[in-house]
C-alpha atoms as a PDB file:
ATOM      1  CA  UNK A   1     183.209 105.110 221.698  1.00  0.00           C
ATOM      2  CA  UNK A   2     182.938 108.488 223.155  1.00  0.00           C
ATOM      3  CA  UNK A   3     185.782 110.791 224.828  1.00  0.00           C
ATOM      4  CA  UNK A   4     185.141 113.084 227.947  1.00  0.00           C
ATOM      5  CA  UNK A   5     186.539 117.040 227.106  1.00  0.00           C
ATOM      6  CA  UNK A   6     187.043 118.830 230.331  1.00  0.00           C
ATOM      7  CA  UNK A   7     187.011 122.347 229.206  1.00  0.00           C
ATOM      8  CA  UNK A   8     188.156 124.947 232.325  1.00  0.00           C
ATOM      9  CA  UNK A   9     188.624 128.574 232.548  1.00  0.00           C
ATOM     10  CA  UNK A  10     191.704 129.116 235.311  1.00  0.00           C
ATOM     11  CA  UNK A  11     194.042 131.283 236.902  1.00  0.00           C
ATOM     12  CA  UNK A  12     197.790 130.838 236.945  1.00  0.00           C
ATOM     13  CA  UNK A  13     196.954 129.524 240.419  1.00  0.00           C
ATOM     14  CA  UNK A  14     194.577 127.007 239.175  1.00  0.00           C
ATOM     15  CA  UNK A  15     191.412 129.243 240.486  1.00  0.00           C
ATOM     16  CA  UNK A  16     188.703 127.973 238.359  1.00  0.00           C
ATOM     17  CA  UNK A  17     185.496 129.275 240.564  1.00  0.00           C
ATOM     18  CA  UNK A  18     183.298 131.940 239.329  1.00  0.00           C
ATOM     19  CA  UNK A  19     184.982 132.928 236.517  1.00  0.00           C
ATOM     20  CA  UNK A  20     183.650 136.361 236.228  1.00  0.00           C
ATOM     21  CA  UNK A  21     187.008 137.353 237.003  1.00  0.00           C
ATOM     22  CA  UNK A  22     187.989 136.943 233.097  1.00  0.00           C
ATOM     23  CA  UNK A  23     185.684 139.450 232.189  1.00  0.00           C
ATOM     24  CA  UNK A  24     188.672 141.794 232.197  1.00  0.00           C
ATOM     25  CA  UNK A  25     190.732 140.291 229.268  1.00  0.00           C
ATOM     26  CA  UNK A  26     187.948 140.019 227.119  1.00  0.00           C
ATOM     27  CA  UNK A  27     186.996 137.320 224.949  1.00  0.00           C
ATOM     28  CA  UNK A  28     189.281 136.955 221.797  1.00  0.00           C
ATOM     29  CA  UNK A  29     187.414 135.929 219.233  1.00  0.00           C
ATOM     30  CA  UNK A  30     190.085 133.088 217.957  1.00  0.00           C
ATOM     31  CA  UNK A  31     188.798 131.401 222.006  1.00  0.00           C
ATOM     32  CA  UNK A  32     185.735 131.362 220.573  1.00  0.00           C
ATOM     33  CA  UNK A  33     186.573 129.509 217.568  1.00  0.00           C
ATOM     34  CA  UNK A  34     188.360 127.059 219.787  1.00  0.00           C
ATOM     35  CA  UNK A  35     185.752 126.547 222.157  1.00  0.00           C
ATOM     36  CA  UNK A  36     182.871 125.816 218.839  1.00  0.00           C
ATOM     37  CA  UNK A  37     185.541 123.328 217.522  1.00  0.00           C
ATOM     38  CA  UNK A  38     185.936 121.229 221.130  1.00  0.00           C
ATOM     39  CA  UNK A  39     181.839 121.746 221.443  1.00  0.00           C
ATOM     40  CA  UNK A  40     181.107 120.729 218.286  1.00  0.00           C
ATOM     41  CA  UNK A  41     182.698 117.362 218.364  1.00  0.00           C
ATOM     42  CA  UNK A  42     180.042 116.403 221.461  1.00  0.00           C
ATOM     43  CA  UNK A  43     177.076 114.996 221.465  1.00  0.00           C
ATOM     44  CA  UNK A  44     176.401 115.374 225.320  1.00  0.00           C
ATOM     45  CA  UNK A  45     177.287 117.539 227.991  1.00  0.00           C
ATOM     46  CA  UNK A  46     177.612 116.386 231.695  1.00  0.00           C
ATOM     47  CA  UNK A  47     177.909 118.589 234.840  1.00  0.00           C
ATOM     48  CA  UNK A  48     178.364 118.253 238.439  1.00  0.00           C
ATOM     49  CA  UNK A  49     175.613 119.333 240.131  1.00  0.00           C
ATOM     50  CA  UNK A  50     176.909 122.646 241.395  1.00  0.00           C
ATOM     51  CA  UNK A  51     177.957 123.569 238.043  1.00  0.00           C
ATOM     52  CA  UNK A  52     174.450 122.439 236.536  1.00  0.00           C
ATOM     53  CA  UNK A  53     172.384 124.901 239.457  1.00  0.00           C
ATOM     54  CA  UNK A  54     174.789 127.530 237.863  1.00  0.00           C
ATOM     55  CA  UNK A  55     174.474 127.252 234.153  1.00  0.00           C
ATOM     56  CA  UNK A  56     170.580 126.376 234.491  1.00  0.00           C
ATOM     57  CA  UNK A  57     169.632 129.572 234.930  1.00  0.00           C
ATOM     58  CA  UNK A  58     172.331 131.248 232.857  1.00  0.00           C
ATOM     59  CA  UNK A  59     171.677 129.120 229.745  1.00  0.00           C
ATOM     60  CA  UNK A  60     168.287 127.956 229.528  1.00  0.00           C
ATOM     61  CA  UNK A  61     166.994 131.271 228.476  1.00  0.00           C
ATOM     62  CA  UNK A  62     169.557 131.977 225.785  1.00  0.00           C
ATOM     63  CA  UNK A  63     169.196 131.824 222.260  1.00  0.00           C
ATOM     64  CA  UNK A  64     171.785 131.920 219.684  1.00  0.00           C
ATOM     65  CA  UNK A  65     171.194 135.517 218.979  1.00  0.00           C
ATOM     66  CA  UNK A  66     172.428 136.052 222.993  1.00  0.00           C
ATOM     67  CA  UNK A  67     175.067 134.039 222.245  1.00  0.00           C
ATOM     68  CA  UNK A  68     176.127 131.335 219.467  1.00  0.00           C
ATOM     69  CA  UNK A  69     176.937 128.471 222.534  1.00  0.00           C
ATOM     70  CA  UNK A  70     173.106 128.559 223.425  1.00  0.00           C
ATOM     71  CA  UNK A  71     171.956 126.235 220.574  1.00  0.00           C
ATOM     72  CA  UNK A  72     174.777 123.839 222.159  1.00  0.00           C
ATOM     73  CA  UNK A  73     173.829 123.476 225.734  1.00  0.00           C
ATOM     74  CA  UNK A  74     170.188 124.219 225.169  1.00  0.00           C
ATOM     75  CA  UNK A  75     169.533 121.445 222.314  1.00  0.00           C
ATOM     76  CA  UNK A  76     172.562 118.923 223.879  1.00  0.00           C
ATOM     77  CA  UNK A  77     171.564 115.985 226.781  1.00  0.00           C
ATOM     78  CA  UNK A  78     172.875 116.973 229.470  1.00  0.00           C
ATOM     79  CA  UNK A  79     173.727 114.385 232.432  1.00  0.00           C
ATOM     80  CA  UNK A  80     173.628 115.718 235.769  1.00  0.00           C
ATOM     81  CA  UNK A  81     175.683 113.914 238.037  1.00  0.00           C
ATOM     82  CA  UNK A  82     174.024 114.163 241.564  1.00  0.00           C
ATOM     83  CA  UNK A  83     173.081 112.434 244.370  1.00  0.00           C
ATOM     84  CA  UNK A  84     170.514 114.473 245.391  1.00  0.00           C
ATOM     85  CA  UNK A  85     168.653 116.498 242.184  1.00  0.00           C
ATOM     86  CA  UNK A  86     166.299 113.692 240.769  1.00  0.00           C
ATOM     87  CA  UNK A  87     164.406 115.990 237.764  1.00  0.00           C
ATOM     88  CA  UNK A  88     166.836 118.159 236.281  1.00  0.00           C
ATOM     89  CA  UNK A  89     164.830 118.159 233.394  1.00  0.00           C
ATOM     90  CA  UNK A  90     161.702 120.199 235.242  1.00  0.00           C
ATOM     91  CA  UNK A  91     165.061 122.958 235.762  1.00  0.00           C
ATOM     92  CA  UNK A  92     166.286 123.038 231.902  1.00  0.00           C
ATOM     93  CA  UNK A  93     165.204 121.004 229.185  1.00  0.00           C
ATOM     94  CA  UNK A  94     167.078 117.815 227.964  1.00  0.00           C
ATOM     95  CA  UNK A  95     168.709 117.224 231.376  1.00  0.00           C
ATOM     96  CA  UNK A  96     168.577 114.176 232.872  1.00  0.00           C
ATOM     97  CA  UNK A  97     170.019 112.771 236.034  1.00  0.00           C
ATOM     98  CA  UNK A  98     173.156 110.025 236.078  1.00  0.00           C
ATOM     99  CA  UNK A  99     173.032 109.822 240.265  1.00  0.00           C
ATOM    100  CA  UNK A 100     175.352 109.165 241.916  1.00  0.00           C
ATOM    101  CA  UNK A 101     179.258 109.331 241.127  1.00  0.00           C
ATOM    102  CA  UNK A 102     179.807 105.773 239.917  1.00  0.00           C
ATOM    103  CA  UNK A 103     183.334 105.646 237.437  1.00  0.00           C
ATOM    104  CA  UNK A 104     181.562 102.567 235.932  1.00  0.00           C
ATOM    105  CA  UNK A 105     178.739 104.140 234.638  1.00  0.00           C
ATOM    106  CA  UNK A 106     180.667 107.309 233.474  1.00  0.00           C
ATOM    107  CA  UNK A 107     182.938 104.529 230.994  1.00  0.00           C
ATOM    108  CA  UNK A 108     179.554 102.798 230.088  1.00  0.00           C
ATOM    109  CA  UNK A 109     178.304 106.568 229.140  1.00  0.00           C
ATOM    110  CA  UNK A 110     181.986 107.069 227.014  1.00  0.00           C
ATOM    111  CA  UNK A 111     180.933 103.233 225.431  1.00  0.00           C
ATOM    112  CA  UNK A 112     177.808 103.765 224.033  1.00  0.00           C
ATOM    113  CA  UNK A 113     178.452 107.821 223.218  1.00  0.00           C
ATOM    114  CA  UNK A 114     178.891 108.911 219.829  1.00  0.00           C
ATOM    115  CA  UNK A 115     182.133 111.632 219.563  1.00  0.00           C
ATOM    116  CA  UNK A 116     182.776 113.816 222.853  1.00  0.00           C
ATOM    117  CA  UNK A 117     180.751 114.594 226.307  1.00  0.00           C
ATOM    118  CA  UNK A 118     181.651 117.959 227.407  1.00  0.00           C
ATOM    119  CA  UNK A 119     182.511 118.736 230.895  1.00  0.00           C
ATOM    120  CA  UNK A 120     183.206 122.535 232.471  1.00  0.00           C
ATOM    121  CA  UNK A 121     183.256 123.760 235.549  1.00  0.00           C
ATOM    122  CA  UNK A 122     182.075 120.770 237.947  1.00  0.00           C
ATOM    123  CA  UNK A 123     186.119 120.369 239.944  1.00  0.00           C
ATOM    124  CA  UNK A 124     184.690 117.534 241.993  1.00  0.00           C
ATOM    125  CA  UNK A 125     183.187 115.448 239.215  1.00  0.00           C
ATOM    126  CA  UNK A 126     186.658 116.467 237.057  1.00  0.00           C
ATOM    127  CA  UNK A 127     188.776 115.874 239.432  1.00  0.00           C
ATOM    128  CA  UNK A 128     187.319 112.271 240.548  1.00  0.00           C
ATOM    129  CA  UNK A 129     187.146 111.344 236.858  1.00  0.00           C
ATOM    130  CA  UNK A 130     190.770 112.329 236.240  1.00  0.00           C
ATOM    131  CA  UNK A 131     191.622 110.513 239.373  1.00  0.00           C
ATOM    132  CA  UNK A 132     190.045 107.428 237.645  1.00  0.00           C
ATOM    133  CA  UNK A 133     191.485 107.909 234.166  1.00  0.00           C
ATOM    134  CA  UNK A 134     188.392 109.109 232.821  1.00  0.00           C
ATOM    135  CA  UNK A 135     189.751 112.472 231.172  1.00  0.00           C
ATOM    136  CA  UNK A 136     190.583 111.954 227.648  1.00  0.00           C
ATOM    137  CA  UNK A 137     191.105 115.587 227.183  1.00  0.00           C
ATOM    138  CA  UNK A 138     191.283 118.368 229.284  1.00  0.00           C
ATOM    139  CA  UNK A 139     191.271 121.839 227.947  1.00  0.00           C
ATOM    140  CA  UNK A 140     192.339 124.266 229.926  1.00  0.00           C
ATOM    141  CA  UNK A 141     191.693 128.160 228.432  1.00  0.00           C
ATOM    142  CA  UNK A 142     195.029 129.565 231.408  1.00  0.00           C
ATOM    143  CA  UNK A 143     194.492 133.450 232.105  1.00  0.00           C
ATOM    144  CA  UNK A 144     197.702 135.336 233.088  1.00  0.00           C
ATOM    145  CA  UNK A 145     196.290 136.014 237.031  1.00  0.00           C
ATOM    146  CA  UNK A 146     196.862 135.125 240.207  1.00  0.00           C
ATOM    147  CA  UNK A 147     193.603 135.451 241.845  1.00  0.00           C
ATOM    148  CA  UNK A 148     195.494 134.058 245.620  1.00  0.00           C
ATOM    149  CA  UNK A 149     192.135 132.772 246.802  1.00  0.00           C
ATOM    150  CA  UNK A 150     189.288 131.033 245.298  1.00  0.00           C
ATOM    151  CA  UNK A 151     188.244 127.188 244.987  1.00  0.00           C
ATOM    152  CA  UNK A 152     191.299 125.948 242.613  1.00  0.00           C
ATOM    153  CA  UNK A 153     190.947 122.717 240.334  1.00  0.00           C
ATOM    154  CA  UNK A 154     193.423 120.963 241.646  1.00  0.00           C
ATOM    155  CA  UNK A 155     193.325 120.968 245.536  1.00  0.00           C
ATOM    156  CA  UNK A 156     195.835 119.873 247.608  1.00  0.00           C
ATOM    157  CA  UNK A 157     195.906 115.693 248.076  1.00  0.00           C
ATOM    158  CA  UNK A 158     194.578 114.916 244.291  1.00  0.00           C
ATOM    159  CA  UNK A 159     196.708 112.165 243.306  1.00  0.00           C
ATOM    160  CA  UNK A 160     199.428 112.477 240.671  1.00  0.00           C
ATOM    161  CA  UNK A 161     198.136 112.260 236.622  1.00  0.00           C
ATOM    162  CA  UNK A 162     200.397 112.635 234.163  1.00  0.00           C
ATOM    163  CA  UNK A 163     198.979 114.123 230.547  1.00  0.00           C
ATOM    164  CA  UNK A 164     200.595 115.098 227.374  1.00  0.00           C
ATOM    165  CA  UNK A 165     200.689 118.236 225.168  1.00  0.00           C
ATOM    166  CA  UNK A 166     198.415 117.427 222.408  1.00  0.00           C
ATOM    167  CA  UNK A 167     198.090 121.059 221.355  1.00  0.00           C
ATOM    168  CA  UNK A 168     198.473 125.086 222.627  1.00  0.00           C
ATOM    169  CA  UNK A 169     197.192 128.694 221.658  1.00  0.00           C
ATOM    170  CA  UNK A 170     198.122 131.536 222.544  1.00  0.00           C
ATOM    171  CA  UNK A 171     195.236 134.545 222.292  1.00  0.00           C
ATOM    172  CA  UNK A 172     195.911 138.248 222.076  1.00  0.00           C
ATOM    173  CA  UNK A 173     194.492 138.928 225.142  1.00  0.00           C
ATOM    174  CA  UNK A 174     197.205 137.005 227.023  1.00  0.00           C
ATOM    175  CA  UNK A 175     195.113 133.573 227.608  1.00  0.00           C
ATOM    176  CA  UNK A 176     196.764 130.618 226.696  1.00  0.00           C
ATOM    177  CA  UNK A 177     194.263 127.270 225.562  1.00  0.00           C
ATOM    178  CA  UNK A 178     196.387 124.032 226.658  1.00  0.00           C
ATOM    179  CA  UNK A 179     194.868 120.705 225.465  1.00  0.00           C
ATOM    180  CA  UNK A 180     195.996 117.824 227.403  1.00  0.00           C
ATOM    181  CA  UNK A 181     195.552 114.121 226.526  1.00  0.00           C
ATOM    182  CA  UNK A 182     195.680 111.310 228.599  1.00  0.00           C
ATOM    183  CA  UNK A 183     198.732 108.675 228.905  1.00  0.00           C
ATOM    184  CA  UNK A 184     197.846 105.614 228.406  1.00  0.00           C
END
């Protein structure tokens, strides 16, 4: 059986949106590491559909010499879960459309997956499946800001979910990577 990794970028506020506001600690080298080693463990990806419109674009055209993450989200299935897009795949190759929000489905998905399905970005889809015990890690790469505005991942009324410590890093550049597990 599968696991869902939620992997977010955030402030010390919890400001996950847009993230090009990371740009100015730079990108240590050991985050990269850490992000191959959570990546490499899935075998599917799956995305809101906010968060798919945004990487679409910013993906599909990359090859591993643009970056060494392109093979991943290029080559991986990715399951876009919308009401609304019906052909993902005519927008980047290998996606394909889950519908609907449906917690049931999502476990079926973990059931008949082979190792992990990456999440990032996508705070509605996260923060429903962590509301339904759906997380079984979430990886959050904390940068030492307060941004003060900005859509956060945790919004105010998300119901209590308690994880533990399974692991953290911290980079040169100030970021600290905490890996949460679920309690069971």
């Amino acid at each position: 059986m599968g696991a869902i990794a939620v992997h977010e970028f955030v402030s010390l506020d919890g400001v996950f949106e847009s993230p090009a506001w990371t740009i100015e600690f730079g990108f240590d080298p050991r985050m990269g590491e850490t992000l191959a080693a959570i990546t490499s463990q899935s075998t599917a990806i799956l995305l809101g559909r906010t968060t798919f419109e945004m990487f679409a674009p910013a993906w599909s055209t990359r090859t591993a010499d643009d970056d060494p993450g392109a093979p991943f989200f290029n080559d991986t299935t990715k399951h876009v879960v919308s009401s609304t897009l019906t052909d993902p795949d005519s927008v980047w190759r290998g996606s394909v459309a889950f519908g609907p929000y449906d917690p049931d489905a999502l476990q079926s998905l973990k059931e008949r997956t082979e190792g992990s399905i990456y999440v990032s970005g996508s705070g509605t889809l996260v923060r429903a499946m962590l509301a339904d015990g759906l997380v079984d890690h979430l990886h959050l790469f904390v940068y030492p800001v307060v941004l003060g505005e900005g859509k956060r991942l945790f919004t105010e009324g998300v119901p209590k979910t308690t994880l533990a410590l399974v692991d953290s890093t911290t980079y040169e550049n100030g970021v600290v990577h905490l890996d949460y597990g679920t309690v069971d």
